[in-house]
Protein backbone atom coordinates (compact mmCIF):
# COMPACT_ATOMS: atom_id res chain seq x y z
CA UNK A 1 -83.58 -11.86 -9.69
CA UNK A 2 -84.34 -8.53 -11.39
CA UNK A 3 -81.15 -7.43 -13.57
CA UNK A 4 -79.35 -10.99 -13.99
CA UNK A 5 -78.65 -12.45 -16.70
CA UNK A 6 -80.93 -15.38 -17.82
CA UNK A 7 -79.82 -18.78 -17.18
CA UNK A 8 -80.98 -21.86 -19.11
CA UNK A 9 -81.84 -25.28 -17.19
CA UNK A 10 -79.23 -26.64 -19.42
CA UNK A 11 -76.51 -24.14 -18.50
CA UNK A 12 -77.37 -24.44 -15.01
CA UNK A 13 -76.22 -27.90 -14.85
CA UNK A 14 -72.53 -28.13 -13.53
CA UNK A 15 -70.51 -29.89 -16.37
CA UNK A 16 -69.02 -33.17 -14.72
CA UNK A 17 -66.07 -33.01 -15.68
CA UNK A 18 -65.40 -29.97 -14.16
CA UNK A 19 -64.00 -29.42 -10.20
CA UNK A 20 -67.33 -27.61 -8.64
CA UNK A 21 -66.51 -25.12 -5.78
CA UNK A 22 -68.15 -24.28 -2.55
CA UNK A 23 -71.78 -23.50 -2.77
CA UNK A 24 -71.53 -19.98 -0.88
CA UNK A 25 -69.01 -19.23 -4.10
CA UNK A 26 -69.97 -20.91 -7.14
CA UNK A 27 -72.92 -19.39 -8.30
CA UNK A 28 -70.68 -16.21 -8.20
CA UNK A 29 -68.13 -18.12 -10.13
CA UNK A 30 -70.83 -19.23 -12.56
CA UNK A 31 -72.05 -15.48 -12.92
CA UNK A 32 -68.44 -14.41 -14.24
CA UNK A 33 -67.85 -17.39 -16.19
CA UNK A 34 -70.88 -16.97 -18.05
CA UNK A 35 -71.57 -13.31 -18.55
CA UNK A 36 -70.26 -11.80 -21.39
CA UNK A 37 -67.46 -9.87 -21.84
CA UNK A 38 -69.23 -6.96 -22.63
CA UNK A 39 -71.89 -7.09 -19.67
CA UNK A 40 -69.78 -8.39 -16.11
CA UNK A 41 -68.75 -5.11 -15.00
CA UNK A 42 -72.31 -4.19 -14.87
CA UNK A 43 -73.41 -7.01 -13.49
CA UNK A 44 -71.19 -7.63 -11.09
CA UNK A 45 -71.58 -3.79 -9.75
CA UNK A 46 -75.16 -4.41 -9.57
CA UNK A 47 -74.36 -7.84 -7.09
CA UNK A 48 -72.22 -5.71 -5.54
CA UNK A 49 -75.23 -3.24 -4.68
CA UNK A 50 -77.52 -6.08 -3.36
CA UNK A 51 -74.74 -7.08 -1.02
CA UNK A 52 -71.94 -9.30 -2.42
CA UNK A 53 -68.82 -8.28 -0.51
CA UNK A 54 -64.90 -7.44 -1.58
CA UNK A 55 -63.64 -10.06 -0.52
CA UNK A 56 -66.62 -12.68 -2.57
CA UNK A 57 -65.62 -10.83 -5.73
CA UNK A 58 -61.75 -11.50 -5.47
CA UNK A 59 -62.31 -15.26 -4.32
CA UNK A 60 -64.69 -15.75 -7.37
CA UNK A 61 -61.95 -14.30 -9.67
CA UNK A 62 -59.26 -15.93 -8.26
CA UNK A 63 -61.86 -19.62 -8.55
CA UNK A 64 -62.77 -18.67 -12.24
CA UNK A 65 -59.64 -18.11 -13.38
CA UNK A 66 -58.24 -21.50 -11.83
CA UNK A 67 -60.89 -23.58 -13.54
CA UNK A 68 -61.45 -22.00 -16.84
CA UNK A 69 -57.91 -20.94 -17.86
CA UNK A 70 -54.52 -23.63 -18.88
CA UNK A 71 -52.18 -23.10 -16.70
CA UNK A 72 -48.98 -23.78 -19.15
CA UNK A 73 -47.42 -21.80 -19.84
CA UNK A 74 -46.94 -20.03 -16.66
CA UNK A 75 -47.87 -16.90 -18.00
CA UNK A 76 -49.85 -15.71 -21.01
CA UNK A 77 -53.36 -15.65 -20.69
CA UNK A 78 -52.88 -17.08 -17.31
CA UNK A 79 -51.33 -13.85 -16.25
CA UNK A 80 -55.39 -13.62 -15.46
CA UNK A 81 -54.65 -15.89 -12.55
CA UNK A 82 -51.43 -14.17 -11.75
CA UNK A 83 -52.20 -10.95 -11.50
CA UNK A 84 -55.08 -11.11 -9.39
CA UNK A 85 -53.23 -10.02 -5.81
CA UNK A 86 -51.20 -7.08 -7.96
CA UNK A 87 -54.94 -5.96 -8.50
CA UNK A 88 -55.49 -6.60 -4.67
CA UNK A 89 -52.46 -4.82 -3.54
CA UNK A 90 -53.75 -2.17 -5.95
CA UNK A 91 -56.92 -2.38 -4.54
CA UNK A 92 -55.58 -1.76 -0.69
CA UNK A 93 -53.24 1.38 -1.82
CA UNK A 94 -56.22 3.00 -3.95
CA UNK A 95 -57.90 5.81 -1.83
CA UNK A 96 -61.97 4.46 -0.97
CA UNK A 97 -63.20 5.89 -4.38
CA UNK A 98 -60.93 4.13 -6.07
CA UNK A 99 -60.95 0.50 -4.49
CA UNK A 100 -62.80 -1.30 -7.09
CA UNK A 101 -61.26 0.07 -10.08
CA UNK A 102 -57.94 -2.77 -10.29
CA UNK A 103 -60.75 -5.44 -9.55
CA UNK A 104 -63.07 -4.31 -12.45
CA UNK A 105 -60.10 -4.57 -14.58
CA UNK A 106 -59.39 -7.84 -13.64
CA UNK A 107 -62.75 -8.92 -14.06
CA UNK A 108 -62.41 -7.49 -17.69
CA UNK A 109 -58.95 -8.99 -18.17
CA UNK A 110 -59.85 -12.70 -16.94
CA UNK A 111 -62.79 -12.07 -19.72
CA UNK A 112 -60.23 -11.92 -22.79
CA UNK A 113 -57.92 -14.73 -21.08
CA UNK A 114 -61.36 -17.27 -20.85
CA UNK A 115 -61.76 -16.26 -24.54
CA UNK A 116 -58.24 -17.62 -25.43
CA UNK A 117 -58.40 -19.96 -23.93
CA UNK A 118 -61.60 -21.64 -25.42
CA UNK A 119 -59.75 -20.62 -28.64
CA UNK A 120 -56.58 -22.74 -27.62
CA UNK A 121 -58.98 -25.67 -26.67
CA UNK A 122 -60.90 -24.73 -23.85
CA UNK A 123 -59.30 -26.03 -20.61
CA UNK A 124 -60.80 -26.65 -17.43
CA UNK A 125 -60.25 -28.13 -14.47
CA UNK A 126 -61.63 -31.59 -13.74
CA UNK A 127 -62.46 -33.07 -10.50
CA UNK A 128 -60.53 -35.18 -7.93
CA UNK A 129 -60.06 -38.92 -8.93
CA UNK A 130 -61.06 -39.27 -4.74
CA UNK A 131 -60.25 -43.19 -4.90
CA UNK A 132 -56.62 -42.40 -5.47
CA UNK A 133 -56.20 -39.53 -3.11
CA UNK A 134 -53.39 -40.66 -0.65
CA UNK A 135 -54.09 -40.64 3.10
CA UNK A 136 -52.70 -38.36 5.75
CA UNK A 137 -49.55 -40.41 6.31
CA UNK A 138 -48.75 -40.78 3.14
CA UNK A 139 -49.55 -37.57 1.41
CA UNK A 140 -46.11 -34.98 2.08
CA UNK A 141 -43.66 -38.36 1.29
CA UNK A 142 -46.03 -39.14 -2.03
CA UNK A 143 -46.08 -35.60 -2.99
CA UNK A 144 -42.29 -35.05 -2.82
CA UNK A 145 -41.78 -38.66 -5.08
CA UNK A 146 -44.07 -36.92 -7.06
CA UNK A 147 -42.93 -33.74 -8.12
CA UNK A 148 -39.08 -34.92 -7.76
CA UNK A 149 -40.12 -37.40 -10.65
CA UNK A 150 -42.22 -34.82 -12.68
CA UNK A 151 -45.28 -36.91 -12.61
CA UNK A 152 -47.89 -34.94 -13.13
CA UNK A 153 -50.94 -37.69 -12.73
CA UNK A 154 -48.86 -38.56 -9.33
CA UNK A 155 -48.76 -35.16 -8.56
CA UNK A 156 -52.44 -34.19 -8.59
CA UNK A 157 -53.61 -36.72 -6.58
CA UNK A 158 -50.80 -36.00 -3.95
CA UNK A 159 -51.42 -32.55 -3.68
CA UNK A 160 -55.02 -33.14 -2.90
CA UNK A 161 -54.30 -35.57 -0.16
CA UNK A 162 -51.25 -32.82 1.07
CA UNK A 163 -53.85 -29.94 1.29
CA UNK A 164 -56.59 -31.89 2.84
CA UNK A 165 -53.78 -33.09 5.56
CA UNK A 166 -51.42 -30.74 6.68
CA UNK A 167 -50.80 -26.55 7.70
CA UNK A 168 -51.29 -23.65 4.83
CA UNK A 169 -47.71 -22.81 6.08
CA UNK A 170 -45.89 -26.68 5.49
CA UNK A 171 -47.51 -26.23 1.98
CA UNK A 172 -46.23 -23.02 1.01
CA UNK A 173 -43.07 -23.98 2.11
CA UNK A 174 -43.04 -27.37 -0.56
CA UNK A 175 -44.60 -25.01 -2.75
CA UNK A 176 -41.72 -22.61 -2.12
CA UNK A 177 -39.33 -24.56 -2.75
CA UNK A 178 -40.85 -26.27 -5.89
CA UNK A 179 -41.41 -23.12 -7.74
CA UNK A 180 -37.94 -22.23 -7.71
CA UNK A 181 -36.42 -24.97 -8.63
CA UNK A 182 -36.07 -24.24 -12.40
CA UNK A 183 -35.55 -21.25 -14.50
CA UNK A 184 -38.13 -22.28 -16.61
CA UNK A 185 -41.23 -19.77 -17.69
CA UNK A 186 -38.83 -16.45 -16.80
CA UNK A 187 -39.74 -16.47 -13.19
CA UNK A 188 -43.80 -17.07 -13.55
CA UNK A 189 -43.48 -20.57 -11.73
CA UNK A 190 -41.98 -19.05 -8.65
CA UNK A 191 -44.48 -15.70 -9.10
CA UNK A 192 -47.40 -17.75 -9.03
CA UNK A 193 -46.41 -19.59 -5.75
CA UNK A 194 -45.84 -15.95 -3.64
CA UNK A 195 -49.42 -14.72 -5.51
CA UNK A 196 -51.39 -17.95 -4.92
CA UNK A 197 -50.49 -18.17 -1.03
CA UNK A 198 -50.93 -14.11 -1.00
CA UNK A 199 -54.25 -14.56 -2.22
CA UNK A 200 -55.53 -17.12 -0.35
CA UNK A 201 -54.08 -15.47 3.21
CA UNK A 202 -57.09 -13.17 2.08
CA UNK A 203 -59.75 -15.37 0.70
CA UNK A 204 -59.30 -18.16 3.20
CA UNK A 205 -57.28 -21.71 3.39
CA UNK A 206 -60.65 -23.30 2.62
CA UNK A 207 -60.19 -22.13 -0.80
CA UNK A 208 -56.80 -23.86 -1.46
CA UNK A 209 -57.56 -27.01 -3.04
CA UNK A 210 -58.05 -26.26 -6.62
CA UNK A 211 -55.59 -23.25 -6.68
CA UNK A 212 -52.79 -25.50 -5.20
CA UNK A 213 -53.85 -28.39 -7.64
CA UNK A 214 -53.93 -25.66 -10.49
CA UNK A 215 -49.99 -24.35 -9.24
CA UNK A 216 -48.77 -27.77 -8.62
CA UNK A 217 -49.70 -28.34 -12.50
CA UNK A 218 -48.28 -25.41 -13.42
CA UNK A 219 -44.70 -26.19 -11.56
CA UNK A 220 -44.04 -29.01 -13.42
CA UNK A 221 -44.35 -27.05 -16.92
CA UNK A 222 -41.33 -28.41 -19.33
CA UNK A 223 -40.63 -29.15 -22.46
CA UNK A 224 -38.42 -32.38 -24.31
CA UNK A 225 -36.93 -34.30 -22.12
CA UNK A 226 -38.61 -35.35 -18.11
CA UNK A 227 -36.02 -33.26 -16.44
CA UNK A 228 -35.39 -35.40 -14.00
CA UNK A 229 -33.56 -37.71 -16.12
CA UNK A 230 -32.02 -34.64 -18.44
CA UNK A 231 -29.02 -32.17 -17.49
CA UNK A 232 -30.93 -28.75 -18.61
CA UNK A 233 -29.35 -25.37 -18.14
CA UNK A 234 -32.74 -24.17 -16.55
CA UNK A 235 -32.18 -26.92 -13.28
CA UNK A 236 -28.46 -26.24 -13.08
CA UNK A 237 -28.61 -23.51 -10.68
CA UNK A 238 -31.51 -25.22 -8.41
CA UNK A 239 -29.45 -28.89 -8.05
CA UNK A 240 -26.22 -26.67 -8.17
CA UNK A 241 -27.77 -24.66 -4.52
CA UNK A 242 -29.46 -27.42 -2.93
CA UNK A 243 -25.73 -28.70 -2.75
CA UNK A 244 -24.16 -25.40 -1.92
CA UNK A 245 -27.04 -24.03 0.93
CA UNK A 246 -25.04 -26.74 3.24
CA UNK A 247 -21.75 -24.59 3.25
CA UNK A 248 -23.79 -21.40 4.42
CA UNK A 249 -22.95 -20.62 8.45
CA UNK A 250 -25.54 -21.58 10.83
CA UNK A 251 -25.76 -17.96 12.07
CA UNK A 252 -26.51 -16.46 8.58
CA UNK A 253 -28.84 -14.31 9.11
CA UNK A 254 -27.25 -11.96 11.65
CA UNK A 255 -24.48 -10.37 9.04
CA UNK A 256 -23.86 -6.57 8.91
CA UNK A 257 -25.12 -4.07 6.27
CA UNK A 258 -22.75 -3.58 3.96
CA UNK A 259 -22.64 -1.64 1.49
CA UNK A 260 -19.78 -2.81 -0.14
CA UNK A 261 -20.51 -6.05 -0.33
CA UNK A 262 -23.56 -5.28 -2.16
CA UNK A 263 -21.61 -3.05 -4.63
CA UNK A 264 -19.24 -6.12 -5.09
CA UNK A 265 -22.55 -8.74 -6.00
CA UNK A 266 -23.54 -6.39 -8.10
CA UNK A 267 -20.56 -6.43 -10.12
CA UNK A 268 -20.75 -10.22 -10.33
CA UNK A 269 -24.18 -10.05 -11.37
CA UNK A 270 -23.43 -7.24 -14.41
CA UNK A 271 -20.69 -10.30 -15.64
CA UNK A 272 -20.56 -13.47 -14.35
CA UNK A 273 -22.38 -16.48 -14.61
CA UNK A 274 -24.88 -17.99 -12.28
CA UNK A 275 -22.26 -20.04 -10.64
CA UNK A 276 -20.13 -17.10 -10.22
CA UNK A 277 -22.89 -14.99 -8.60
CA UNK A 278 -24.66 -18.08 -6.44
CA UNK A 279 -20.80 -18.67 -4.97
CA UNK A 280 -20.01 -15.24 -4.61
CA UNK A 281 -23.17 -15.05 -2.32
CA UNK A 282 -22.16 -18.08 -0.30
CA UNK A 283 -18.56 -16.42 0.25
CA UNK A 284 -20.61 -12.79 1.77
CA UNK A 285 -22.79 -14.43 3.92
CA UNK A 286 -19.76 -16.86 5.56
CA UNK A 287 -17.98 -13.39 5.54
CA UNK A 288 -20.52 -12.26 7.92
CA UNK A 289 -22.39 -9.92 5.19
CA UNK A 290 -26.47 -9.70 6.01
CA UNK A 291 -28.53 -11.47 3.66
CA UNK A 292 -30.55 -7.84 3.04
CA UNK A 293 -27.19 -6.58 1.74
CA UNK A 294 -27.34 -9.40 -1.28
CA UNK A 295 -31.13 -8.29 -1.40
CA UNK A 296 -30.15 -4.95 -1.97
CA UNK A 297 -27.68 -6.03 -5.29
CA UNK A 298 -30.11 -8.38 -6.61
CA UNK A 299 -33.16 -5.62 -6.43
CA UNK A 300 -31.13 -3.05 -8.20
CA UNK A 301 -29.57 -5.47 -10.72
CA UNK A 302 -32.94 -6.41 -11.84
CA UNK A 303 -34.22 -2.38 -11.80
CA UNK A 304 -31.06 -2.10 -13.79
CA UNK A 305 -31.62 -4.35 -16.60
CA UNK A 306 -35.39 -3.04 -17.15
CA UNK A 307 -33.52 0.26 -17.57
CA UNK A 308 -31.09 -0.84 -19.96
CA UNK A 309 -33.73 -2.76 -22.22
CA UNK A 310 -37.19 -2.30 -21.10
CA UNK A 311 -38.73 -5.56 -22.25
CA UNK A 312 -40.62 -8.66 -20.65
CA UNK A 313 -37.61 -10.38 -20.14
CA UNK A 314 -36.30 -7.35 -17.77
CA UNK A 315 -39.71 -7.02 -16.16
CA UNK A 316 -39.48 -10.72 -15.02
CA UNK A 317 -36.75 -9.77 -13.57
CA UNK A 318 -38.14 -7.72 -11.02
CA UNK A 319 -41.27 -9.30 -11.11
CA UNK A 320 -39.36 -12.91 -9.80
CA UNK A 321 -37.01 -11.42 -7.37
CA UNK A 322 -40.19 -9.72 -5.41
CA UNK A 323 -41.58 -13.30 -5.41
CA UNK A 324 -38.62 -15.19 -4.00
CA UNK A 325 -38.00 -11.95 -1.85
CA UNK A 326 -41.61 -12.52 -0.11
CA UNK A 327 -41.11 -16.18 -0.56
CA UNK A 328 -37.81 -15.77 1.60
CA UNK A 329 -39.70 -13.87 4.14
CA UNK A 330 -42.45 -16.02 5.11
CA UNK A 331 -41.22 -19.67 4.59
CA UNK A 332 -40.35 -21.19 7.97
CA UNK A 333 -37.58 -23.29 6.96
CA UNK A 334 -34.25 -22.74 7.30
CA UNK A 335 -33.06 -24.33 3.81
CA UNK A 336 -35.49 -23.18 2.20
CA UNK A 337 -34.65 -19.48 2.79
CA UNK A 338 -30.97 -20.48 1.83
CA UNK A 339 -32.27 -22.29 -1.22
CA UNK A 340 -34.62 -19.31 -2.27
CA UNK A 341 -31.68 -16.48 -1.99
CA UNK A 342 -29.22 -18.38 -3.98
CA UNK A 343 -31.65 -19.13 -6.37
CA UNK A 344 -32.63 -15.20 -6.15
CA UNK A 345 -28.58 -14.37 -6.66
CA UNK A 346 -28.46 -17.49 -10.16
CA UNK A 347 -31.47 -16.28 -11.70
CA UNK A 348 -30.46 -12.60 -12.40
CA UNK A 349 -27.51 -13.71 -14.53
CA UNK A 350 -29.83 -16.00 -16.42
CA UNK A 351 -32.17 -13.12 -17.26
CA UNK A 352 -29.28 -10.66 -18.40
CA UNK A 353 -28.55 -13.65 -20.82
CA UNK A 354 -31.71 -14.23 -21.90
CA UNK A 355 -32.59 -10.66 -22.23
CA UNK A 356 -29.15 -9.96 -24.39
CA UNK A 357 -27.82 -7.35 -22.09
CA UNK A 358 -24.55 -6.05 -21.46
CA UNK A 359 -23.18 -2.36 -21.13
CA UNK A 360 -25.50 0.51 -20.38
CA UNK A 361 -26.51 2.34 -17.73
CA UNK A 362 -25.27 1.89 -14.43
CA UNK A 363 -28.03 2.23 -11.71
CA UNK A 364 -25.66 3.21 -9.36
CA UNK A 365 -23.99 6.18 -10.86
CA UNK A 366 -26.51 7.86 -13.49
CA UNK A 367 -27.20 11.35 -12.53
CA UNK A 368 -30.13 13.19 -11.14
CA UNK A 369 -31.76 15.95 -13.48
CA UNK A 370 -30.78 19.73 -12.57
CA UNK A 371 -33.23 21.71 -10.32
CA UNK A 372 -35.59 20.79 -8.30
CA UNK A 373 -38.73 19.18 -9.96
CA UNK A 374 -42.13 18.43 -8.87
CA UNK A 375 -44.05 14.89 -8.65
CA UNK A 376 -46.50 16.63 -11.77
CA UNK A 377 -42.84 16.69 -13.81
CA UNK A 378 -41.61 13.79 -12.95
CA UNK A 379 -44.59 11.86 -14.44
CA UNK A 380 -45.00 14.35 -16.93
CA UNK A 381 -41.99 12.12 -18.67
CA UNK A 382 -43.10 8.55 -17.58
CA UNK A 383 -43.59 6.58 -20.61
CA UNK A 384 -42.20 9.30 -22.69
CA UNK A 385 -38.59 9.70 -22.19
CA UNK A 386 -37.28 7.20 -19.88
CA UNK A 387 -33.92 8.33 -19.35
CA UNK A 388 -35.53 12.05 -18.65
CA UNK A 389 -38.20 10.63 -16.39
CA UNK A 390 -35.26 8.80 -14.04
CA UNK A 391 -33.11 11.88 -13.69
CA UNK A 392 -36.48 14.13 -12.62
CA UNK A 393 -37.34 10.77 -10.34
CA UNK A 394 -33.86 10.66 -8.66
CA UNK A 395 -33.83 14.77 -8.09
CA UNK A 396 -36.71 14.78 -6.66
CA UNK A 397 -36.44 12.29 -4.05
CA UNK A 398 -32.44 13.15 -3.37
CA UNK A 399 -33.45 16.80 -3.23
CA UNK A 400 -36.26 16.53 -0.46
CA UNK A 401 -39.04 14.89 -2.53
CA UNK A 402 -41.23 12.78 -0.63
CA UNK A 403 -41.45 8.89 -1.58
CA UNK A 404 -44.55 8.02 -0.01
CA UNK A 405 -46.32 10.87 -2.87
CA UNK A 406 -44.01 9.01 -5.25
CA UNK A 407 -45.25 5.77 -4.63
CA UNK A 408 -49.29 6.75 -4.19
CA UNK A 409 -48.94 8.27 -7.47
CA UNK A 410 -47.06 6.17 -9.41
CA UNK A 411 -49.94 3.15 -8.08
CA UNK A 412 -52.61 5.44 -8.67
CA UNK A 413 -51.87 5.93 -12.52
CA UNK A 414 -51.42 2.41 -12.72
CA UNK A 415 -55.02 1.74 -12.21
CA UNK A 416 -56.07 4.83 -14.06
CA UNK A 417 -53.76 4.44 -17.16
CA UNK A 418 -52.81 -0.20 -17.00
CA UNK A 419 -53.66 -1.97 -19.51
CA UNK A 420 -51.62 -4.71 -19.53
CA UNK A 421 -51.47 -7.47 -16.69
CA UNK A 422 -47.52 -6.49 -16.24
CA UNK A 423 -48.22 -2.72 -15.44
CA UNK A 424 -49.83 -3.67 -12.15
CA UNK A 425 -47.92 -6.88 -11.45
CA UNK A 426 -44.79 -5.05 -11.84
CA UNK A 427 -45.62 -1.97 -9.99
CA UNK A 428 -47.16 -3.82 -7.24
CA UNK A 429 -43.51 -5.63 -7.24
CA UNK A 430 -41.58 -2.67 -7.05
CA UNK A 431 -43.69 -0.42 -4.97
CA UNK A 432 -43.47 -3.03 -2.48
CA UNK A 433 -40.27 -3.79 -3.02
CA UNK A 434 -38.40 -0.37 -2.45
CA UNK A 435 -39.66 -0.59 1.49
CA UNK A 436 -37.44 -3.46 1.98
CA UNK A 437 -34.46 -2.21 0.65
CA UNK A 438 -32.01 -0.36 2.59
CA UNK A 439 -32.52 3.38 2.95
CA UNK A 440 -29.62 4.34 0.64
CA UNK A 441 -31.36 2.17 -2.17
CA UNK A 442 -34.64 3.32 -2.49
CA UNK A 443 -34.17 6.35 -4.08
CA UNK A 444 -32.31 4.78 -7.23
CA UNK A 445 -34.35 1.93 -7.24
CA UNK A 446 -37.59 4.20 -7.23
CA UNK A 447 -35.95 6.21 -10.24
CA UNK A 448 -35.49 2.98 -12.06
CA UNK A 449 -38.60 1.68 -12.09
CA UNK A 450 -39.84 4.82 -14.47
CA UNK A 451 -39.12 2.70 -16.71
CA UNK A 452 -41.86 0.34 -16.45
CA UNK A 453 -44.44 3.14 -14.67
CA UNK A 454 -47.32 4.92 -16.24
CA UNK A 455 -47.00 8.37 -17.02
CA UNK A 456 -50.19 11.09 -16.78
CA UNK A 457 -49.46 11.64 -20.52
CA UNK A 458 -51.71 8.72 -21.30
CA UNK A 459 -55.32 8.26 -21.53
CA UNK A 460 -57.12 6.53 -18.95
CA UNK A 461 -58.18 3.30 -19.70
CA UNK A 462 -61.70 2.77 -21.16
CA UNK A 463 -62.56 0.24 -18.01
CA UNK A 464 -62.33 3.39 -15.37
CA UNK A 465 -65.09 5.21 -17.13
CA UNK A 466 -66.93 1.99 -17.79
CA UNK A 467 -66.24 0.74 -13.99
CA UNK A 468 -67.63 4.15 -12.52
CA UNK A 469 -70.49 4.37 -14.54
CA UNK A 470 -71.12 0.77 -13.42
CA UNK A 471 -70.71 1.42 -9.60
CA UNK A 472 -72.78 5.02 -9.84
């Protein structure tokens, strides 16, 4: 075809000991696993031209990445796995002229993490040993065993048999429930799980095998010791809540707003311990306390670290709460939405540890700027001065400022000015994020995360020019 790349026989030939996808997708995977770095965005503008769709391009990404890239750790170069629905949710805020531009930049970021990866040993994916698949009966009970025992042979094979047997929705729950288990990885394991189903609600179910085989790798990521046998702090909190979801009221989720009680978990969560926090939560919702009011303290804890120390650590903050936020949302089971908000509530005081935090600013009390400035000042001081840029945030949206703008222009610089796999993974998070909190929140929490935004004082990042010039 005129404008492809040339393929050998030789590189034509599947390697066998590689999974092989679909035929509709896997020449498409082929084409970005085998174009350079330097030429995809080209080419895949010009497939886009002859016909290939939106939705072929993000399932061929999403594919790619799963075969071609390790998946410990959880994070890393496999943040090119990760962030592919941030680039999607990207992709649906961005005005029509803008839709491709977080996709091409994906396309250019999976590029570097396939590099490292061949540098690190060059992973891939390897097909199912079928013989040992487990049947439909068997598959859930084996899978469980499995992953309770941190067998990751065991695992693989269950999976396969899980997927091939049961509902998307049974699986996310497991999966749910799995990838918050442990506070290993800062969050990614539990991040990948609310991605991978996200993106697949898109793609299509019939895509799930090797992503869920890929994830269920991933969630068993440790170091040392099989933790199953070992007494680490990072599976305190999850054995610690599977024990202490039983003491929750049956009629939990029909508490009252209140304020208060959010104020008073967030106190907790400044300086206790996990314990503390993960009993303290128990004690609200028995009190009668909504479940969106402990939501509400754990989303501006985690804005309020990233202010204190901006830092990965502080960003995974957010980053995990949005995933066991939307994990909480859409699991069907009962437990597991009790298990996911305690572990929510244990994490945070984990990452203030881990991220060496104590006093600083207080999200709740730090004071708007003076006057009344516009969006263009606002992010006139994003990524400059960070303290500046959250006083101009919080006066303009507590003096009239409208938050929708806010949000469409804090994405749209995101796209225009990212580089980095956590600018759109956290800003996806947070944008997101601020909806759900209650309406005397937002504005704060919208303020805060100017920590973490792009500002228009940067240039735009090479891959817009390159990515229009591409699609012209």
């Amino acid at each position: 075809m005129p404008g492809l790349p040339q393929v050998s026989a030789k590189e034509a030939v599947m390697d066998s000991k590689a999974v092989r996808f679909s035929p509709e997708i896997e020449p498409l995977v082929r084409l970005l696993e085998k174009t350079s770095r330097t030429k995809l965005l080209e080419e895949v503008a010009q497939r886009i031209r002859q016909g290939t769709t939106y939705r072929e391009v993000l399932t061929a990404l999403l594919l790619a990445g799963v075969r071609n890239i390790q998946p410990r750790p959880v994070g890393f170069k496999f943040h090119a796995v990760l962030v592919v629905n941030s680039a999607h949710l990207a992709s649906l805020n961005s005005p029509d002229a803008d839709r491709w531009l977080p996709i091409f930049w994906a396309l250019d970021y999976f590029k570097g993490s396939q590099a490292r990866d061949v540098e690190e040993g060059d992973w891939m994916m390897a097909p199912v040993v079928e013989g040992k698949v487990p049947s439909a009966e068997k598959a859930r009970r084996e899978f469980e065993a499995a992953m309770d025992a941190w067998d990751e042979e065991r695992t693989d094979r269950a999976i396969t048999g899980l997927v091939r047997s049961v509902g998307a929705q049974e699986v996310f729950d497991l999966m749910c429930r799995y990838g918050a288990r442990d506070f290993r990885d800062i969050g990614h394991k539990a991040i990948y799980v609310s991605n991978s189903w996200r993106t697949l609600q898109t793609i299509g179910w019939h895509h799930a095998e090797p992503v869920l085989r890929s994830l269920a790798y991933a969630l068993l990521q440790h170091r040392g010791e099989n933790p199953s046998k070992g007494n680490a702090e990072a599976d305190l909190p999850g054995r610690h809540n599977l024990k202490a979801l039983r003491e929750i009221r049956e009629d939990w989720p029909r508490g009252l707003l209140q304020p208060a009680a959010s104020a008073e978990l967030l106190t907790v969560l400044r300086q206790g311990s996990w314990k503390d926090a993960s009993d303290l939560a128990v004690t609200l919702l028995n009190r009668g306390v909504s479940p969106k009011s402990l939501w509400d303290a754990c989303f501006h804890h985690a804005a309020e670290m990233l202010m204190r120390i901006p830092g990965i650590i502080t960003l995974h903050a957010s980053t995990t709460i949005n995933a066991l936020h939307y994990a909480h949302q859409h699991t069907f089971r009962d437990e597991t939405r009790r298990f996911l908000l305690l572990q929510a509530v244990s994490f945070l005081p984990l990452f203030r540890i881990r991220g060496g935090i104590s006093k600083g600013i207080l999200i709740d009390q730090f004071d708007p700027a003076e006057g009344h400035p516009g969006l263009e000042e606002v992010f006139a001081e994003v990524g400059h001065d960070r303290p500046a840029a959250a006083g101009l945030a919080l006066a303009y949206l507590e003096k009239g400022g409208d938050s929708q703008a806010f949000i469409e222009t804090a994405q749209r610089l995101i796209y225009l000015k990212g580089v980095d796999s956590h600018d759109y993974k956290f800003s996806s998070a947070i944008l997101e994020d601020c909806r759900h909190l209650s309406p005397s929140f937002r504005n704060r929490y919208l303020a805060a995360s100017t920590a973490w935004l792009q500002g228009t004082r940067r240039a735009d990042s090479p891959i817009v020019a390159r990515t229009r010039e591409a699609l012209s």
